[in-house]
Protein backbone atom coordinates (compact mmCIF):
# COMPACT_ATOMS: atom_id res chain seq x y z
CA UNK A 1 0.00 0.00 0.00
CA UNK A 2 1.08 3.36 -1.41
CA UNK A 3 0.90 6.64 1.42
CA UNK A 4 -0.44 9.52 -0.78
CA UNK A 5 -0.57 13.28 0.85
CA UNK A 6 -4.12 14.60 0.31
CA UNK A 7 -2.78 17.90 -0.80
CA UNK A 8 0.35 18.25 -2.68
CA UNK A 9 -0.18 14.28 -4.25
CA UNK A 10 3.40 13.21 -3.04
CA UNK A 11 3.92 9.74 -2.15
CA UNK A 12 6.28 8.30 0.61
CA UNK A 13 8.73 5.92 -0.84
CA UNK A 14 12.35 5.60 0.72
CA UNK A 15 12.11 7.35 3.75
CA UNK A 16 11.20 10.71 1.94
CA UNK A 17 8.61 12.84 0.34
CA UNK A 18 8.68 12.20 -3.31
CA UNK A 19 6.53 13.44 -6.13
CA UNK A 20 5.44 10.12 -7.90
CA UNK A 21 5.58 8.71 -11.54
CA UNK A 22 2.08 8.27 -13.09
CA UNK A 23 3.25 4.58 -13.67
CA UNK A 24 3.68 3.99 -9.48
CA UNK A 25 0.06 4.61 -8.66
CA UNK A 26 -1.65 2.78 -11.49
CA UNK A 27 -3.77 -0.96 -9.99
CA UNK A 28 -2.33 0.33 -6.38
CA UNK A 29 -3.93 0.55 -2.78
CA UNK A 30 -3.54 4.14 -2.25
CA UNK A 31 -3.47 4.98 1.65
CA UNK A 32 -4.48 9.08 1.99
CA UNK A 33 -2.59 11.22 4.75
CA UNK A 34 -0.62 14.50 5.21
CA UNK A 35 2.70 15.21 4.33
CA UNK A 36 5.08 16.36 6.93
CA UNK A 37 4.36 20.01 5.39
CA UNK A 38 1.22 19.91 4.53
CA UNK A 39 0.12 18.69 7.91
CA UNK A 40 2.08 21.64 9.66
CA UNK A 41 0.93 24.18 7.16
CA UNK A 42 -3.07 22.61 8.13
CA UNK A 43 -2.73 22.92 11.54
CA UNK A 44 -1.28 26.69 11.74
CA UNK A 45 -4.27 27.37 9.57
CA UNK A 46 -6.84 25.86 11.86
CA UNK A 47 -5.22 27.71 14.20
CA UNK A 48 -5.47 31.04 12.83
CA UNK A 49 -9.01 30.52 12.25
CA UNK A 50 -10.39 28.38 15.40
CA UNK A 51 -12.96 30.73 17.47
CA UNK A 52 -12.77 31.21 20.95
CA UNK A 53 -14.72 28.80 23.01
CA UNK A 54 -17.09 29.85 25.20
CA UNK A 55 -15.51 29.98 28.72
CA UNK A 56 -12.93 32.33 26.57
CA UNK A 57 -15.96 34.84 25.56
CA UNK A 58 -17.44 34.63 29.31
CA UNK A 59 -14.01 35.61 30.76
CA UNK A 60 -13.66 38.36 27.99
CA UNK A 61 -17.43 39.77 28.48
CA UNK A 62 -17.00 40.19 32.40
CA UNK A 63 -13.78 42.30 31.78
CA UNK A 64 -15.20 44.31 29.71
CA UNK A 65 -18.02 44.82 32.15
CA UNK A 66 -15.49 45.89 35.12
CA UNK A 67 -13.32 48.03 32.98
């Protein structure tokens, strides 16, 4: 079984990253994950857009209500 990234396509083969050849995938199980990269670059975007949760907005409404 073949590990694909999702996003950039790249295969692992080797111990490495490696953009495949069309002829490597072809009557292949393909298993889909993240690439070292692409995994990091996911995360710091679901960072940047998670929303508070709500104990965060509680703490942030009673300061602004004894400021």
């Amino acid at each position: 079984m073949i590990r694909q990234c999702c996003k950039c396509r790249r295969i692992w083969k080797e111990g490495r990253w490696l953009y495949p050849r069309l002829t490597e995938l072809t009557h292949r199980d393909i298993s889909h994950c993240y690439c070292d990269a692409c995994f990091k670059e996911e995360m710091a975007t679901l960072r940047a857009h998670r929303r508070p949760g709500p104990a965060v907005a509680v703490i942030r409404s009673l300061r602004r209500l004894f400021h």
